[in-house]
Protein backbone atom coordinates (compact mmCIF):
# COMPACT_ATOMS: atom_id res chain seq x y z
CA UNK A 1 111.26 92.00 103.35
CA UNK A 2 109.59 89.65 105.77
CA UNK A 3 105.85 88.52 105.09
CA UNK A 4 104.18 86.26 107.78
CA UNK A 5 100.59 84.96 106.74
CA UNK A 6 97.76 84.07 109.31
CA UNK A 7 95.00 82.18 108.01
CA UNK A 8 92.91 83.73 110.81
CA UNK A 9 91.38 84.07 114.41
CA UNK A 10 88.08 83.45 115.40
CA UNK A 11 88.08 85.03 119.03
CA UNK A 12 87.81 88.65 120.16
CA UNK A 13 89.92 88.13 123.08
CA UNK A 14 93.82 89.56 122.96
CA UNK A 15 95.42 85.96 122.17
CA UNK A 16 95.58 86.48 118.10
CA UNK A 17 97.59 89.51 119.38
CA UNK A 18 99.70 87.27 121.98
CA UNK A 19 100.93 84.84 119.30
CA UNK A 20 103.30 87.70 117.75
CA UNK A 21 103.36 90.08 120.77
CA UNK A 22 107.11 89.09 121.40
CA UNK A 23 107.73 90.12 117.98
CA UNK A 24 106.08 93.61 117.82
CA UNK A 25 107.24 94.35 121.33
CA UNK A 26 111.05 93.42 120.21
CA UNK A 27 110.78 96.00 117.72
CA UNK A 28 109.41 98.59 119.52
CA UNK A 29 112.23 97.51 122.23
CA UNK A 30 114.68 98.21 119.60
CA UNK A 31 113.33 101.75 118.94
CA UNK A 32 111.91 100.04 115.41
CA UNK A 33 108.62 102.23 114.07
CA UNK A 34 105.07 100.02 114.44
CA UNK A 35 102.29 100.15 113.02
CA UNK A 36 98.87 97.88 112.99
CA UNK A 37 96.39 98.41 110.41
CA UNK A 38 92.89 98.31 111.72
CA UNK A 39 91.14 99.07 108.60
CA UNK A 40 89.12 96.17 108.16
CA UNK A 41 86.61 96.80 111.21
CA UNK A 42 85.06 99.79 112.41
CA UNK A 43 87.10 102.37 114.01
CA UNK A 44 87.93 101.17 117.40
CA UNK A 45 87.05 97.55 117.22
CA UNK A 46 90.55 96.67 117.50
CA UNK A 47 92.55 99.98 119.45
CA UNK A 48 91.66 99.51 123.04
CA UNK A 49 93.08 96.05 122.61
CA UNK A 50 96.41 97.46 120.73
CA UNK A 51 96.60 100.04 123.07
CA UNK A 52 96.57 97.86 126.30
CA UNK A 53 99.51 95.64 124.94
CA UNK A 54 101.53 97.95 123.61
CA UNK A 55 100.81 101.00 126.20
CA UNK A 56 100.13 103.39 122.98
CA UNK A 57 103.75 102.74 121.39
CA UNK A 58 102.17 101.39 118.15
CA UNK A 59 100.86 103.89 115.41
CA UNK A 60 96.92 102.54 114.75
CA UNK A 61 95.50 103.07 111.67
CA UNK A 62 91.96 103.04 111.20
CA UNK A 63 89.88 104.91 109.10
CA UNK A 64 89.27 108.00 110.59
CA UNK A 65 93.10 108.28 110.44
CA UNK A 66 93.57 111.67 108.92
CA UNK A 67 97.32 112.30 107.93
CA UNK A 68 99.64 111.17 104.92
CA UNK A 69 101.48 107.48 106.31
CA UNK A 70 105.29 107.10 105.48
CA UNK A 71 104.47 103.49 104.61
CA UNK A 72 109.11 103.35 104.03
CA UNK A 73 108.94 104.14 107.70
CA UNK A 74 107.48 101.43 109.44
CA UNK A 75 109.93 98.48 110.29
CA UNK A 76 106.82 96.47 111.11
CA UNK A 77 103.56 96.27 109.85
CA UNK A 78 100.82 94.61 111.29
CA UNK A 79 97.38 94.11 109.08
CA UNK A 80 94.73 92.61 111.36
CA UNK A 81 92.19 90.72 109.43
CA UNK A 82 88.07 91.28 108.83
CA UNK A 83 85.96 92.40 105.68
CA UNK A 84 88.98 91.95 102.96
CA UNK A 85 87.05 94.80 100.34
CA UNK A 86 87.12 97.67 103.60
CA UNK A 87 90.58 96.62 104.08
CA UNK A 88 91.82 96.86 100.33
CA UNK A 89 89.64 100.40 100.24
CA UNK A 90 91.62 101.88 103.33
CA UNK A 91 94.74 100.54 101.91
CA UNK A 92 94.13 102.15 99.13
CA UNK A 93 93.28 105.43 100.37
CA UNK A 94 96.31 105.26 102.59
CA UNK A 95 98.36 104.52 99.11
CA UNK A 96 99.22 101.77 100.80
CA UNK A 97 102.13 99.97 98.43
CA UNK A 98 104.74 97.16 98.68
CA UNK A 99 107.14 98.96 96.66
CA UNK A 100 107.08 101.83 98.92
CA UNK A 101 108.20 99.48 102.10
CA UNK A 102 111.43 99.72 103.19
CA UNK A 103 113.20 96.18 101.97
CA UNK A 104 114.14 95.17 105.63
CA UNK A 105 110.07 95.43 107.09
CA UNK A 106 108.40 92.68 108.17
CA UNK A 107 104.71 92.63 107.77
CA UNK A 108 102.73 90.36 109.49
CA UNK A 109 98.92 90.12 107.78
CA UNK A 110 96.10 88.20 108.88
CA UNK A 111 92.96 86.91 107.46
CA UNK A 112 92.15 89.86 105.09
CA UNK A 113 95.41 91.49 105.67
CA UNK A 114 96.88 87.99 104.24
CA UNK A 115 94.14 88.42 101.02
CA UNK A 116 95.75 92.23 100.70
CA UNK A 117 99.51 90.59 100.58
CA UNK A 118 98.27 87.56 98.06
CA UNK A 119 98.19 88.15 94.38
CA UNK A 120 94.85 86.86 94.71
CA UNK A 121 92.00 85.71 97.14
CA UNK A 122 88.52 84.60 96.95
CA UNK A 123 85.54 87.14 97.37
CA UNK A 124 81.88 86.89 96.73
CA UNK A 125 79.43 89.12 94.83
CA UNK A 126 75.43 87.89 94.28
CA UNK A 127 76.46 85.44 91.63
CA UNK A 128 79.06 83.88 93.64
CA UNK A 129 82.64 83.16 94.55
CA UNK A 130 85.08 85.69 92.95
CA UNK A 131 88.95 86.04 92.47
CA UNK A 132 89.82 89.26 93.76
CA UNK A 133 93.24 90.65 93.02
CA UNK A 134 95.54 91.34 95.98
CA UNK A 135 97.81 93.89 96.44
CA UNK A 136 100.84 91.89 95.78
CA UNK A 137 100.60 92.12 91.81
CA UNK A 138 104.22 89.90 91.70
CA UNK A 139 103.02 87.55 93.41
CA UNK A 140 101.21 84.48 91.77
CA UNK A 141 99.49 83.44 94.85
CA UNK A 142 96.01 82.66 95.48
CA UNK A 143 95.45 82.29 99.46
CA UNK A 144 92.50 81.20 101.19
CA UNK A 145 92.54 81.72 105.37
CA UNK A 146 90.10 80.17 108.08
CA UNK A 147 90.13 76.73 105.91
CA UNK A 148 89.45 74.66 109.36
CA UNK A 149 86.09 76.67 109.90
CA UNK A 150 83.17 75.73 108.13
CA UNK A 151 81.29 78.62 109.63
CA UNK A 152 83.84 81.67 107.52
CA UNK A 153 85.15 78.98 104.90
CA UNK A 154 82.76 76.68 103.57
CA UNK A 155 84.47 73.40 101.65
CA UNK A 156 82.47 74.45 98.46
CA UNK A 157 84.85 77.73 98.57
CA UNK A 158 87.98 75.74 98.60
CA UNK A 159 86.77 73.65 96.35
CA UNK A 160 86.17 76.96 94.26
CA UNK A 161 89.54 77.50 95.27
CA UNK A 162 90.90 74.81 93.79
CA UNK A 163 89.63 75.03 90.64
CA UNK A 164 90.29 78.60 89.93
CA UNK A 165 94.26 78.23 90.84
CA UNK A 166 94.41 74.60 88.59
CA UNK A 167 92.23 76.58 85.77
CA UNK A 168 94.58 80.07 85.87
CA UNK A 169 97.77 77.93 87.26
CA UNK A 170 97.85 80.19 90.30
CA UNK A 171 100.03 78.78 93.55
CA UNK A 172 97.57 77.71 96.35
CA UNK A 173 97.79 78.81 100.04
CA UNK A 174 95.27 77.01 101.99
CA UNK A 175 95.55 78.19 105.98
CA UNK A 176 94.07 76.80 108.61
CA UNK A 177 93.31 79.67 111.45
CA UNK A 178 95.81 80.08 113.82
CA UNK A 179 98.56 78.66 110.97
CA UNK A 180 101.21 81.27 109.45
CA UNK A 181 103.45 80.62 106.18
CA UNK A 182 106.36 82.81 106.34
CA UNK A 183 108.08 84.19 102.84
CA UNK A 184 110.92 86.61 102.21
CA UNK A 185 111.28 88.61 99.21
């Protein structure tokens, strides 16, 4: 299995989707199942975009999505990014699970979709900055995305950051938007 990071996008045109366009359309070439997961924005935030690259060949979730998902299915998963605690809810509800993936997938996840596929990213609640558990539980990885915008990542968050993976010896992933880190497992 295949996971590519994204630390992020900031624009709301279709180049975040251009950057790995030649990948999703290679597997969908190669008669490989697709699917992007739009959970982490409202319901059709993100389709009309998917669906005018890919001419509808892609299987969008979002969350008025109403069947079971296959999750061992998919040969590629894409997680598109936006409010991390939506996204791990719909994941949930989907039963979304790494163990459930078929071993050759490759799942690209950015922003929030990389915080789902971390051990561990940073939220906030009313007191704070938070560590939030991913979905990855064997992973030991804390990640942090957009860390070359002030705006979404202010330096007193990776600073946070920093502290909370020396304090609870946690591997860091700082990324910068429009950087990927690439792992197999």
């Amino acid at each position: 299995m295949k996971i590519i990071y994204i630390g992020g996008y900031t624009n709301k045109d279709n180049s975040h989707f251009q950057t790995y366009k030649e990948l999703v359309q290679k597997h969908l070439d190669n008669n490989k199942k697709v699917i992007v997961i739009a959970l982490a924005q409202d319901a059709g935030y993100f389709a009309p975009r998917i669906k005018e690259l890919y001419k509808g060949e892609v299987l969008i979730l979002e969350d008025t999505h109403t069947e079971k998902v296959d999750w061992n299915s998919f040969d590629l998963i894409y997680i598109l990014g936006g409010n991390s605690k939506k996204l791990k809810e719909g994941l949930l509800k989907y039963e979304f699970d790494l163990n459930k993936l078929s071993r050759e997938s490759t799942i690209i996840c950015d922003s929030a979709g990389a915080n789902m596929l971390a051990g561990y990213y940073i939220g906030k609640d009313t007191n704070g900055y938070t560590i939030e558990k991913g979905l990855n539980t064997a992973s030991n990885t804390l990640i942090l995305c957009h860390c070359d915008n002030q705006d979404k990542t202010p330096l007193e968050k990776i600073g946070y950051a920093k502290e909370m993976a020396t304090k609870n010896n946690y591997e860091l992933l700082l990324l910068n938007e429009n950087q990927s880190f690439t792992i197999e497992l």
